[in-house]
Protein backbone atom coordinates (compact mmCIF):
# COMPACT_ATOMS: atom_id res chain seq x y z
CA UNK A 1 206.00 -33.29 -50.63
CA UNK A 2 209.72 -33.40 -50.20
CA UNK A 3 211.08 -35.16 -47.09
CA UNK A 4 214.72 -33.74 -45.82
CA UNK A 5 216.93 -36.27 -43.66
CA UNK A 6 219.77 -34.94 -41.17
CA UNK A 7 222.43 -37.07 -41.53
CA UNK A 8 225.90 -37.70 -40.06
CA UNK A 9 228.74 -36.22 -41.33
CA UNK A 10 230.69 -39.60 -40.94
CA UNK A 11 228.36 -41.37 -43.14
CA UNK A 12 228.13 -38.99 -45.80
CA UNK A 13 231.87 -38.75 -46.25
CA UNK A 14 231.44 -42.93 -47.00
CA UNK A 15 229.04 -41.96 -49.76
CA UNK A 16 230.63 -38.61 -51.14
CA UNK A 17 234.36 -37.76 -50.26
CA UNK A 18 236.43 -34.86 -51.14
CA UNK A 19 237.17 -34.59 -54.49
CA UNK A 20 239.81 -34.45 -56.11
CA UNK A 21 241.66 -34.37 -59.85
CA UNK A 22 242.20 -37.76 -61.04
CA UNK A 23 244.89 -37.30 -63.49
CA UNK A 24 247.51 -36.20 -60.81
CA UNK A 25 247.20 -32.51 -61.67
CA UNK A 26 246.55 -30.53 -58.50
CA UNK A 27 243.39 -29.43 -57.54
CA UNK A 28 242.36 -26.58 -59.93
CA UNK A 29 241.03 -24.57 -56.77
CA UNK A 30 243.81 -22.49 -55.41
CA UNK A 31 244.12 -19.32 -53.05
CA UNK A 32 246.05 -16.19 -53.55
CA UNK A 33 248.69 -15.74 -50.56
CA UNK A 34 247.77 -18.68 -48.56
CA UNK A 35 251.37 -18.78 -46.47
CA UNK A 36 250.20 -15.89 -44.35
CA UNK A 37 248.85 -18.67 -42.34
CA UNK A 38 250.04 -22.24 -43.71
CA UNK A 39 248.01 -24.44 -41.08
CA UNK A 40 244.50 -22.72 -42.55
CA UNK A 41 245.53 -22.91 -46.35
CA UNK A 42 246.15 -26.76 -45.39
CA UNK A 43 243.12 -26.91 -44.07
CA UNK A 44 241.34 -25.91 -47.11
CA UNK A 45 242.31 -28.23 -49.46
CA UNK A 46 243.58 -25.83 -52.13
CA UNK A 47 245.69 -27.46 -55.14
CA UNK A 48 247.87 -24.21 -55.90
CA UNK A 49 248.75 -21.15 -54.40
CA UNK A 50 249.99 -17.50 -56.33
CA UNK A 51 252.91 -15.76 -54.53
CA UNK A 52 254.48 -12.77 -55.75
CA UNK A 53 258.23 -12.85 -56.74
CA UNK A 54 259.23 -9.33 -56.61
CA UNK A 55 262.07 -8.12 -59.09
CA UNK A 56 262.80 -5.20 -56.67
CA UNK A 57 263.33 -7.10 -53.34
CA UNK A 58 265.59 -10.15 -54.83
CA UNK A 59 267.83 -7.87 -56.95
CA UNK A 60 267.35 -4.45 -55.06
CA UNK A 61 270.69 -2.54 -55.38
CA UNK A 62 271.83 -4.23 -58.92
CA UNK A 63 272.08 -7.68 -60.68
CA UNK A 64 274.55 -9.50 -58.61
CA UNK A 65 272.15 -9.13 -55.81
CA UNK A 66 270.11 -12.44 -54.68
CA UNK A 67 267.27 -12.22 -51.44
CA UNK A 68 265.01 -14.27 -51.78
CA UNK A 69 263.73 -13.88 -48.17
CA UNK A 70 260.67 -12.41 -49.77
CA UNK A 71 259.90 -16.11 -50.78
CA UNK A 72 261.24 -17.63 -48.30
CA UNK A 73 261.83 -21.30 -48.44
CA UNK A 74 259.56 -21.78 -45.39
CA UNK A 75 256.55 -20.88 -47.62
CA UNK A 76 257.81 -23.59 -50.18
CA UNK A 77 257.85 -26.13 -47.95
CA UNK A 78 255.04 -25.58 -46.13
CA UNK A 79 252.93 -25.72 -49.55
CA UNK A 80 254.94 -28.80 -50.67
CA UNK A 81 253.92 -30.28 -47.71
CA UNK A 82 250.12 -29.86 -48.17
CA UNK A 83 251.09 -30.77 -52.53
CA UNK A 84 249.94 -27.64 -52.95
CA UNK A 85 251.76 -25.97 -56.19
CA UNK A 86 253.08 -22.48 -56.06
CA UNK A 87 252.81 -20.23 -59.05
CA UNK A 88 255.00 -17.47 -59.08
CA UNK A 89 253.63 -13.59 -60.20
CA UNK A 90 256.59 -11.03 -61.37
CA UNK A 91 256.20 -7.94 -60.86
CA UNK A 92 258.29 -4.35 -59.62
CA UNK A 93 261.45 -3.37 -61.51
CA UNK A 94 264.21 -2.04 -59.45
CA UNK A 95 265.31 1.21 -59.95
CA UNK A 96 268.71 0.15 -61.23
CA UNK A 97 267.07 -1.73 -63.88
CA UNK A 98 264.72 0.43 -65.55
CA UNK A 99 265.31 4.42 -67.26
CA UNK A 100 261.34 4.58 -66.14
CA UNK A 101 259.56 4.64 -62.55
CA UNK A 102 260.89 2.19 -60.31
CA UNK A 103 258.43 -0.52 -59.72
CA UNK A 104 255.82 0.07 -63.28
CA UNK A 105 259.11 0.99 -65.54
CA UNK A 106 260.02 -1.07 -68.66
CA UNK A 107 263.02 -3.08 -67.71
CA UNK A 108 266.37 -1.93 -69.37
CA UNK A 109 267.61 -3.80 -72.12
CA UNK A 110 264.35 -5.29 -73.01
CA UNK A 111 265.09 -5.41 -77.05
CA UNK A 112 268.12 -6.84 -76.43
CA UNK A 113 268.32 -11.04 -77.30
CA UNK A 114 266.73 -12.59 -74.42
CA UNK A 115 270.61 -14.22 -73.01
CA UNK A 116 272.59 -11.09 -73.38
CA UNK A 117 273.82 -9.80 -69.99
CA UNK A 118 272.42 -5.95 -70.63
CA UNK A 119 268.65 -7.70 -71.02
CA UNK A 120 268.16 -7.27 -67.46
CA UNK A 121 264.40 -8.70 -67.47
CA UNK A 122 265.66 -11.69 -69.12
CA UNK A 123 268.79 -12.49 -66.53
CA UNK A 124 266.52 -12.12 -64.48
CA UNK A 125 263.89 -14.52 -65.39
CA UNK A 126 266.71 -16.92 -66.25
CA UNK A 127 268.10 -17.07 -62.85
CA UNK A 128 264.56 -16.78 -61.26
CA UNK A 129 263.75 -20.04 -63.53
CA UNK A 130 266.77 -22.07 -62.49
CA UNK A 131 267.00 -21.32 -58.84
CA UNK A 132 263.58 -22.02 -58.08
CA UNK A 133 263.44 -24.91 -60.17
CA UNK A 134 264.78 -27.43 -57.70
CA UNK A 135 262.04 -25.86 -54.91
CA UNK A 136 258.72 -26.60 -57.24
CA UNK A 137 258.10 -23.42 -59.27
CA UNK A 138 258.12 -23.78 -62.40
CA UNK A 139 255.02 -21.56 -63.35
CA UNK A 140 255.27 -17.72 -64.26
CA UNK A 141 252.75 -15.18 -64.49
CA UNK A 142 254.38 -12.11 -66.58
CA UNK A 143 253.06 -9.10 -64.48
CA UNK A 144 249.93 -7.74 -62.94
CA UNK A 145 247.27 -5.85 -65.07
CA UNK A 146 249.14 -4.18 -67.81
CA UNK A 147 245.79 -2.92 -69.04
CA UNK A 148 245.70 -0.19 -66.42
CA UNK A 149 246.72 3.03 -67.80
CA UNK A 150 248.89 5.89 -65.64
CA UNK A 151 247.46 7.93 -63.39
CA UNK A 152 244.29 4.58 -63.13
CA UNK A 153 244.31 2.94 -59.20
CA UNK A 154 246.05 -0.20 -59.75
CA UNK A 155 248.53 1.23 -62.37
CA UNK A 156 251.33 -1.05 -62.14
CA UNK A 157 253.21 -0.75 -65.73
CA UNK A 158 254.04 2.01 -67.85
CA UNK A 159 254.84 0.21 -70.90
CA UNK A 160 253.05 0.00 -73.72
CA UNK A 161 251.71 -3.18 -75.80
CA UNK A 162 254.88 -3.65 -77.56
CA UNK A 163 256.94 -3.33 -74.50
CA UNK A 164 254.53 -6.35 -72.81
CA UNK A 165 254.71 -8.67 -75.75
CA UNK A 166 258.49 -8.11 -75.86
CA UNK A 167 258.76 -8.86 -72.01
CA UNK A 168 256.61 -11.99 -72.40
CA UNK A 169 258.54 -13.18 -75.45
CA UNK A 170 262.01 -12.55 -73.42
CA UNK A 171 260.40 -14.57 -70.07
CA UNK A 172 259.50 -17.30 -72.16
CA UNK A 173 262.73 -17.64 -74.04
CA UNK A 174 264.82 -16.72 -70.97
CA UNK A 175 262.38 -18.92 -68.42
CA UNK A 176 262.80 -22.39 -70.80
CA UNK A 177 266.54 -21.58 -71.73
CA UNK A 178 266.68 -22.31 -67.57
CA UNK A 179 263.93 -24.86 -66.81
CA UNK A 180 262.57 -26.90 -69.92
CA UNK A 181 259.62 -27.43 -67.99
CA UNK A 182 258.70 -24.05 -67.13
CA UNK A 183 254.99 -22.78 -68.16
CA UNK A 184 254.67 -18.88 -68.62
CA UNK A 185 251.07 -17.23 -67.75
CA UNK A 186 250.10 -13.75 -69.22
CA UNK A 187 249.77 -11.02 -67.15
CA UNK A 188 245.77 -11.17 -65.09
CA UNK A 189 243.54 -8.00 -67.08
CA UNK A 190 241.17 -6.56 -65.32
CA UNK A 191 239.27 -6.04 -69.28
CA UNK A 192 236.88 -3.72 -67.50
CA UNK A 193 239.69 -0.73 -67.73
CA UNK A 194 239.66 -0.92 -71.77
CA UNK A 195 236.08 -1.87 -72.55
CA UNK A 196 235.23 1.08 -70.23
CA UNK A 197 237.31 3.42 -72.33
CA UNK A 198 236.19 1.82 -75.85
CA UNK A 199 239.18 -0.07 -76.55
CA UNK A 200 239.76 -3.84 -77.70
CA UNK A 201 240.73 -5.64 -74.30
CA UNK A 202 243.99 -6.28 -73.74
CA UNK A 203 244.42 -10.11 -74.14
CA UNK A 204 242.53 -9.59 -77.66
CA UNK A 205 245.39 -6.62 -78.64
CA UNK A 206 248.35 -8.95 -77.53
CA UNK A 207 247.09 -12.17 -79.34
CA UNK A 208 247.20 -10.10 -82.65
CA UNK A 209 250.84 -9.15 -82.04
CA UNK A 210 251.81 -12.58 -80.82
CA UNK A 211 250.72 -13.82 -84.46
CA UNK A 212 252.74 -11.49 -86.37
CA UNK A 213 255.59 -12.63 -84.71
CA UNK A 214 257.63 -14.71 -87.44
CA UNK A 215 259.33 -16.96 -84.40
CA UNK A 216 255.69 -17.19 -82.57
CA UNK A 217 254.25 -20.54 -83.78
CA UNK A 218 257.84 -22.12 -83.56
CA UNK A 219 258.17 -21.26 -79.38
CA UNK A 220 254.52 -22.31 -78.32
CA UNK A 221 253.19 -18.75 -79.15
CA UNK A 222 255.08 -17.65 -75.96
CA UNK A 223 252.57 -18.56 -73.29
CA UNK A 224 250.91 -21.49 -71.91
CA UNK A 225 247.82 -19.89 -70.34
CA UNK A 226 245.70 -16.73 -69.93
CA UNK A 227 244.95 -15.35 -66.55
CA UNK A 228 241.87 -13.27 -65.65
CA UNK A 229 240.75 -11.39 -62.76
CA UNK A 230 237.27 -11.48 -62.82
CA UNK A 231 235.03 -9.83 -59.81
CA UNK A 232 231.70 -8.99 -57.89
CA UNK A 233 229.58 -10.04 -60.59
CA UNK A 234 228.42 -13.54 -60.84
CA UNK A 235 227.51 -13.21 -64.79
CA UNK A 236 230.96 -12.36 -66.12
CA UNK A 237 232.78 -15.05 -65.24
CA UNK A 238 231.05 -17.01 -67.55
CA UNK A 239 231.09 -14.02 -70.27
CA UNK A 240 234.78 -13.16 -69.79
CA UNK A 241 236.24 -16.99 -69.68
CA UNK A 242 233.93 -17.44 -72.69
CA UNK A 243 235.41 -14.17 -74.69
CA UNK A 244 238.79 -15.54 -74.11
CA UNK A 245 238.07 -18.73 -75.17
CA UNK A 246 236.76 -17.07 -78.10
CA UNK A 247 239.96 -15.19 -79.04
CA UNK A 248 241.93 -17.84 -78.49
CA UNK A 249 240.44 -20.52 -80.70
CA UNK A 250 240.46 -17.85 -83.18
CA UNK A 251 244.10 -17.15 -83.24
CA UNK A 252 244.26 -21.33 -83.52
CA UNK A 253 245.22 -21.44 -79.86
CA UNK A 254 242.58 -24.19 -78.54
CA UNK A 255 245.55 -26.07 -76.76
CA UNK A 256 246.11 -22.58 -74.44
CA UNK A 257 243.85 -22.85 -71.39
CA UNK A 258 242.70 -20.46 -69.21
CA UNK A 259 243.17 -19.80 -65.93
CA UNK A 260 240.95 -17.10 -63.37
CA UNK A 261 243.91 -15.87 -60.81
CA UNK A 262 241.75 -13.89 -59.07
CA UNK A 263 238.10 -13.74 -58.35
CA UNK A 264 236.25 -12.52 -54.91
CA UNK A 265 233.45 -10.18 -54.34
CA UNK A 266 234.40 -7.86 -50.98
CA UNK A 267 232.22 -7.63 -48.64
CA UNK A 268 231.26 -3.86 -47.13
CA UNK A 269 228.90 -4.97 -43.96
CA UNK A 270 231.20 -7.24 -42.20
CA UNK A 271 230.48 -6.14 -38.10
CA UNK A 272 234.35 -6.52 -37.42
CA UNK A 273 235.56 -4.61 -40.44
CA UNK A 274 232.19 -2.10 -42.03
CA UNK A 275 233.47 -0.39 -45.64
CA UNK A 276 232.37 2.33 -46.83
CA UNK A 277 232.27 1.96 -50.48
CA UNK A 278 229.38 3.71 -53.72
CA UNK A 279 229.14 0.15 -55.12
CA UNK A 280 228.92 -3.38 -54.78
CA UNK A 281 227.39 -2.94 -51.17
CA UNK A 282 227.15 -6.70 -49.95
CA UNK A 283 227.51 -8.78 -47.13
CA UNK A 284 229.40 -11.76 -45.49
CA UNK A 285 226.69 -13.87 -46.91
CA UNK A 286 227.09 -12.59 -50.33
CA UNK A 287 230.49 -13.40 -50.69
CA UNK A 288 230.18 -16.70 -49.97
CA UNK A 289 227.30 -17.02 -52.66
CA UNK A 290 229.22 -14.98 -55.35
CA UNK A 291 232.08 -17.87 -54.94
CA UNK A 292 230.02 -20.37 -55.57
CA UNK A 293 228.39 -18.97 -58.43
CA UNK A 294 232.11 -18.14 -59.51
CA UNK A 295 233.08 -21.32 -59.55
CA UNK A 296 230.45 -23.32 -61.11
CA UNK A 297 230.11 -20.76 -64.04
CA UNK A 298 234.25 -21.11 -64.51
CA UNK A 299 233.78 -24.83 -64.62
CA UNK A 300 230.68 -24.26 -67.13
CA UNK A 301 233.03 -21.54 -69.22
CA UNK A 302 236.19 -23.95 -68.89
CA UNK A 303 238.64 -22.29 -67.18
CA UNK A 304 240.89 -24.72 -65.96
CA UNK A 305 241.58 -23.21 -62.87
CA UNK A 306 240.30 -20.74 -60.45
CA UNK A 307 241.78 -18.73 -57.42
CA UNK A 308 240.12 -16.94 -55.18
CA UNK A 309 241.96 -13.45 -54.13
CA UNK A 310 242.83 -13.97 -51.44
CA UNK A 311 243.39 -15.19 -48.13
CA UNK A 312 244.08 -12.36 -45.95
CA UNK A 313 244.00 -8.67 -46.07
CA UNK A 314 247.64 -7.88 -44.00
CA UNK A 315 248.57 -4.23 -42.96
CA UNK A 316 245.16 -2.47 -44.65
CA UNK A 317 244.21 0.78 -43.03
CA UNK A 318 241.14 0.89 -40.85
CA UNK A 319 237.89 0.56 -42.62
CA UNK A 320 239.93 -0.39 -45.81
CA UNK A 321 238.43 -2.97 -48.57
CA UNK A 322 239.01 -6.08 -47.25
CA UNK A 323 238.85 -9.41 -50.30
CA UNK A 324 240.45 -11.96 -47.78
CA UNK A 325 238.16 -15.03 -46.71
CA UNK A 326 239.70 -14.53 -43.51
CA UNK A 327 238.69 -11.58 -41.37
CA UNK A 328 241.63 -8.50 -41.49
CA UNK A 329 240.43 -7.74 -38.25
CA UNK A 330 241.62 -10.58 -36.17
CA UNK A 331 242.34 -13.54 -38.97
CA UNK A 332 239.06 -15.57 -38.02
CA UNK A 333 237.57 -16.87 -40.68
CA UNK A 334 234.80 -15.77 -43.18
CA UNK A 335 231.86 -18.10 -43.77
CA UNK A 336 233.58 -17.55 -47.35
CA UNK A 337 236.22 -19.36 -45.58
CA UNK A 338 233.88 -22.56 -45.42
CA UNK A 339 232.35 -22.02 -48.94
CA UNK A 340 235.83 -22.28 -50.37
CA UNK A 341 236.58 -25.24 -48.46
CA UNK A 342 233.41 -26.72 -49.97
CA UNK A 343 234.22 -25.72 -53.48
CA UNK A 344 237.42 -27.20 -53.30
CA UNK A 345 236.58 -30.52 -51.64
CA UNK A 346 233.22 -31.33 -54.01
CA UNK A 347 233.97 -29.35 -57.01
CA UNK A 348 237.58 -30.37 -57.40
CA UNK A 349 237.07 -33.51 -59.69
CA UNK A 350 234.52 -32.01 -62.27
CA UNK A 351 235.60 -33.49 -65.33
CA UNK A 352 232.30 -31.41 -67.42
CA UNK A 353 230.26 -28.52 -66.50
CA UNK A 354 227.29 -27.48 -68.49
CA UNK A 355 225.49 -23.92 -68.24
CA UNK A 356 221.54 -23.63 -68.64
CA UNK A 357 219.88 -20.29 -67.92
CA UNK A 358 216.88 -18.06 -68.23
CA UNK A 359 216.06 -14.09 -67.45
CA UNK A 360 215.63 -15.57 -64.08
CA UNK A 361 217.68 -18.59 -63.39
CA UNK A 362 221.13 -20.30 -63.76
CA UNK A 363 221.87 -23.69 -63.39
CA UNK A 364 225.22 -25.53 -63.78
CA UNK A 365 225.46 -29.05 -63.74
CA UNK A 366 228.44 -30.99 -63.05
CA UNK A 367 229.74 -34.51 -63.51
CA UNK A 368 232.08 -35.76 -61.33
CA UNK A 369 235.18 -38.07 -61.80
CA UNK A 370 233.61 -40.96 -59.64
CA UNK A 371 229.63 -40.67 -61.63
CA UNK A 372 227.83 -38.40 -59.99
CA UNK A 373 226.35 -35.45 -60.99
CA UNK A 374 225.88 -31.95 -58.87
CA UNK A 375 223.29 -29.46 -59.89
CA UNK A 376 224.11 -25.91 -58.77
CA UNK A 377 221.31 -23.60 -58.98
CA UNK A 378 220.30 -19.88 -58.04
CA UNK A 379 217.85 -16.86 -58.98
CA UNK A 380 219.15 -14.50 -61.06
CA UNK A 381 217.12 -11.37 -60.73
CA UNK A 382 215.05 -9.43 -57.86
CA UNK A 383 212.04 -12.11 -57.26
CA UNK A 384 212.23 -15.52 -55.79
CA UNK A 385 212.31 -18.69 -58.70
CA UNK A 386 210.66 -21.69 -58.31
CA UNK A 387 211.76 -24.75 -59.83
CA UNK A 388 211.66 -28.53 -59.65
CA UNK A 389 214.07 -30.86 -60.26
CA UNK A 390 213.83 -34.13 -61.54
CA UNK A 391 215.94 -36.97 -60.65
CA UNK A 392 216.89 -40.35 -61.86
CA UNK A 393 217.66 -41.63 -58.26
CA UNK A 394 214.95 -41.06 -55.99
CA UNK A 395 217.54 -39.79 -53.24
CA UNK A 396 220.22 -37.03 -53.38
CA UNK A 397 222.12 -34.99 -51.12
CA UNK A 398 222.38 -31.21 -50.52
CA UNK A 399 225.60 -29.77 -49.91
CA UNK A 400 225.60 -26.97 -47.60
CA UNK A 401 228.20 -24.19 -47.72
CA UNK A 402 229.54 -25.01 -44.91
CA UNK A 403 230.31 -28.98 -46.38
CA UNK A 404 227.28 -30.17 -44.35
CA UNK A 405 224.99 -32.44 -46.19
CA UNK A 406 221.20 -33.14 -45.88
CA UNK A 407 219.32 -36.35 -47.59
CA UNK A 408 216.64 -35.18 -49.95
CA UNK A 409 214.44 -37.91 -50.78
CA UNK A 410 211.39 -36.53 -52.73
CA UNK A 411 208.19 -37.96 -53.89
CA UNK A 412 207.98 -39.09 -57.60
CA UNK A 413 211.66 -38.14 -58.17
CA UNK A 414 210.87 -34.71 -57.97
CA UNK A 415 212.76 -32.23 -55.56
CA UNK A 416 210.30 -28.84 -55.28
CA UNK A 417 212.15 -25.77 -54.03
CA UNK A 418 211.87 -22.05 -54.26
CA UNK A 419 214.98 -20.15 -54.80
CA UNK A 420 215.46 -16.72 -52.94
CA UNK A 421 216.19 -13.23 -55.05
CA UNK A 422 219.71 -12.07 -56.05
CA UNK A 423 221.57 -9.68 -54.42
CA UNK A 424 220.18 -6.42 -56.06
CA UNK A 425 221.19 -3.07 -55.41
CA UNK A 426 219.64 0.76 -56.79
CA UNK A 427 223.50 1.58 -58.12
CA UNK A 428 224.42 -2.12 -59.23
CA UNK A 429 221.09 -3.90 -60.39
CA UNK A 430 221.43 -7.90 -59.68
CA UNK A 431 224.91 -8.51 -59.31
CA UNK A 432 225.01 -11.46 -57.25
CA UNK A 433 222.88 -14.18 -57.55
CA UNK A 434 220.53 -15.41 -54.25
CA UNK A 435 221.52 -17.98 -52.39
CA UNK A 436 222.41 -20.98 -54.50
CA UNK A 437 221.29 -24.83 -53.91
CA UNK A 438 224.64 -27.54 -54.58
CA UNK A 439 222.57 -30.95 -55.16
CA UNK A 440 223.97 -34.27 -55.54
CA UNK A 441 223.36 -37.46 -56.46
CA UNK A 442 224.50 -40.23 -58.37
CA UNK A 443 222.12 -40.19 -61.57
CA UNK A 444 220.96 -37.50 -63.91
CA UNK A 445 218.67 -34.25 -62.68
CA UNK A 446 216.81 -32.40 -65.16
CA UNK A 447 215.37 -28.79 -64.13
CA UNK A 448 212.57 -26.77 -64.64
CA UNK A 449 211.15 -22.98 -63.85
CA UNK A 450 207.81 -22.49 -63.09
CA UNK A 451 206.89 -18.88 -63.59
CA UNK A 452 203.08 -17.28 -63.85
CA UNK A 453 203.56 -17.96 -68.07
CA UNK A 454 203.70 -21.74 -67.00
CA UNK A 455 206.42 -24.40 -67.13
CA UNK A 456 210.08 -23.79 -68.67
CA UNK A 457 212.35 -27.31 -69.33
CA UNK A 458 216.06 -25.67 -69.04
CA UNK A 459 218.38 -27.11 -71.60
CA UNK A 460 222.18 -27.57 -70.84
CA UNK A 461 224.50 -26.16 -73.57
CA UNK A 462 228.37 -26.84 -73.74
């Protein structure tokens, strides 16, 4: 029989503090949009933050135009204050710089060389890359969701594949030519939009035309990273980082890493702000599980870091979808508020992450900087799991997601615990796993599934 200890939060934070990155990288959690409201980003402890840098409002009228008032230095500071990094998104053309639609148009002068004046993407990027040098950007993500074809919601650019690898090969030119130290990001895919419609995702198309590309190999392949945008369901995170890793390492790009920009699962049964939405029907509490599961199956897929989109849902309509881990209704925060807060502070200085699943389980285990190890577990279909877990230490902690902590100290090493179904719905099967377990301890844990068939021993791969 296990025995379960209350115990103060003081002493636990002597035993386990907030993690962090030991080799002075920032924390790989971020947020998307955090300087909405500075003083609650702070308080969560995220490492990075994505802002968008909009063409169209700092060069509205033509290119001697400069505003940057839609970044405005305030937001800088406040993030440099908290060493959070801010990484930059382009996105919107301005009319005067495009023969297409304003905002989704291919920029003029795109197949021009990168430096001449009529390449107005690559100006530009040039002067975006040297003014905000000196304020702590030096990170680029080229666009939003390219793979989104016209007339598609979210349809945000009306090139084609050739026009995108020409606009990331001009960025990355233009963006170093201006800031040696700049790092470009491709574009975030949604990989859904072409896998729906029976194409070759995006990221897969674009890494063949990067290799053709005589100059490629000579300028670092034109990228340092791929983004993703991976939502609502808790299984393809893992898949998706994986198929990118995949595609990479086949184009002989193991030194690219891979980043998720945005992942969330929005709630529609939130009292202060009810959706009304065919699928993914979930609640508060769901959200808050999905972002765990998010993050430990990144860590297990090895993406190197992971946003959550986003803070807060400004200006949406009444009963609009709502992502932000604060409410839209009056800011207050989401328990997913907490959970991130928890992810960020006792996740944040995994240095490996190993995946072990079955039909009906998934477990992630996770060693720490400092030596010990967190098992993260949950049931992955429509029936509760039960499983025991074996430790080397005969005590351990669990983490709540809420960053409260409870002793576990169970007989013969053993911790005994059934795990409650996933979030299952007629339209969307399992999407969400049930309520997951974060245990700690310093030592090894070992788990196991017991099931009517008998006893299963899950092994960690990766």
């Amino acid at each position: 029989m296990r025995r379960l200890l209350a115990v103060a939060a003081l002493c636990l934070l002597v035993w386990i503090p907030a993690s962090a990155q030991t080799d002075g990288t920032p924390n790989r959690f971020g947020i998307v949009e955090g300087f909405w409201y500075p003083d609650l980003t702070c308080e969560l402890g995220v490492g990075w933050e994505r802002i968008i840098f909009d063409w169209a409002q700092h060069q509205p009228t033509g290119p001697e135009d400069w505003h940057t008032l839609n970044v405005d230095d305030r937001w800088l500071k406040a993030a440099d204050a908290c060493n959070r990094e801010v990484v930059a998104i382009f996105k919107n053309t301005p009319a005067w710089a495009t023969d297409g639609t304003p905002g989704p148009g291919v920029p003029r002068g795109l197949y021009l060389p990168y430096d001449d004046p009529g390449n107005t993407w690559g100006q530009f990027v040039h002067k975006t890359a040297d003014y905000y040098a000196s304020r702590g950007v030096s990170r680029f993500i080229i666009w939003n969701e390219p793979d989104i074809e016209p007339d598609v919601y979210g349809f945000e650019f009306e090139g084609d594949l050739e026009d995108y690898f020409r606009m990331l090969k001009v960025a990355y030119l233009a963006a170093k030519s201006a800031n040696p130290a700049a790092k470009i990001h491709l574009a975030g895919t949604t990989y859904w939009h072409d896998v729906n419609e029976g194409r070759t995702p995006f990221i897969e198309r674009l890494l063949d035309r990067i290799a053709e590309d005589p100059d490629a190999e000579h300028n670092s392949y034109y990228f340092d990273a791929v983004s993703l945008h991976i939502y609502f369901r808790s299984q393809t995170v893992y898949d998706l980082v994986q198929r990118a890793r995949t595609a990479l390492d086949a184009h002989g790009l193991q030194d690219k890493a891979i980043w998720i920009n945005e992942t969330n699962a929005a709630p529609t049964d939130d009292p202060a702000w009810p959706v009304d939405r065919p699928v993914y029907d979930l609640d508060l509490t769901h959200q808050s599980h999905f972002l765990v599961q998010s993050a430990a199956l990144a860590l297990a897929a090895g993406a190197e870091r992971i946003a959550v989109y986003k803070l807060y849902d400004q200006a949406l309509p009444p009963a609009g979808e709502s992502f932000g881990i604060l409410s839209p209704a009056d800011a207050s925060p989401r328990p997913a508020f907490a959970t991130w807060q928890t992810i960020v502070a006792q996740f944040g200085d995994v240095t490996a992450a190993h995946l072990a699943q079955t039909p009906t389980l998934v477990a992630v285990r996770l060693q720490h900087a400092n030596g010990r190890v967190t098992l993260v577990a949950w049931a992955a279909d429509a029936t509760e799991t039960a499983v025991d877990i074996t430790l080397s230490e005969n005590k351990a902690y669990l983490i709540g997601l809420d960053n409260q902590f409870t002793i576990v100290q169970p007989d013969d090493n053993v911790y005994s615990v059934q795990l409650a179904a996933a979030h299952c719905t007629e339209v969307d099967g399992c999407f969400i796993g049930g309520p997951p377990i974060i245990l700690t301890t310093y030592g090894d844990v070992a788990i196991n599934e017991r099931t009517s068939a008998g006893v299963q021993t899950l092994e960690f791969v990766n």
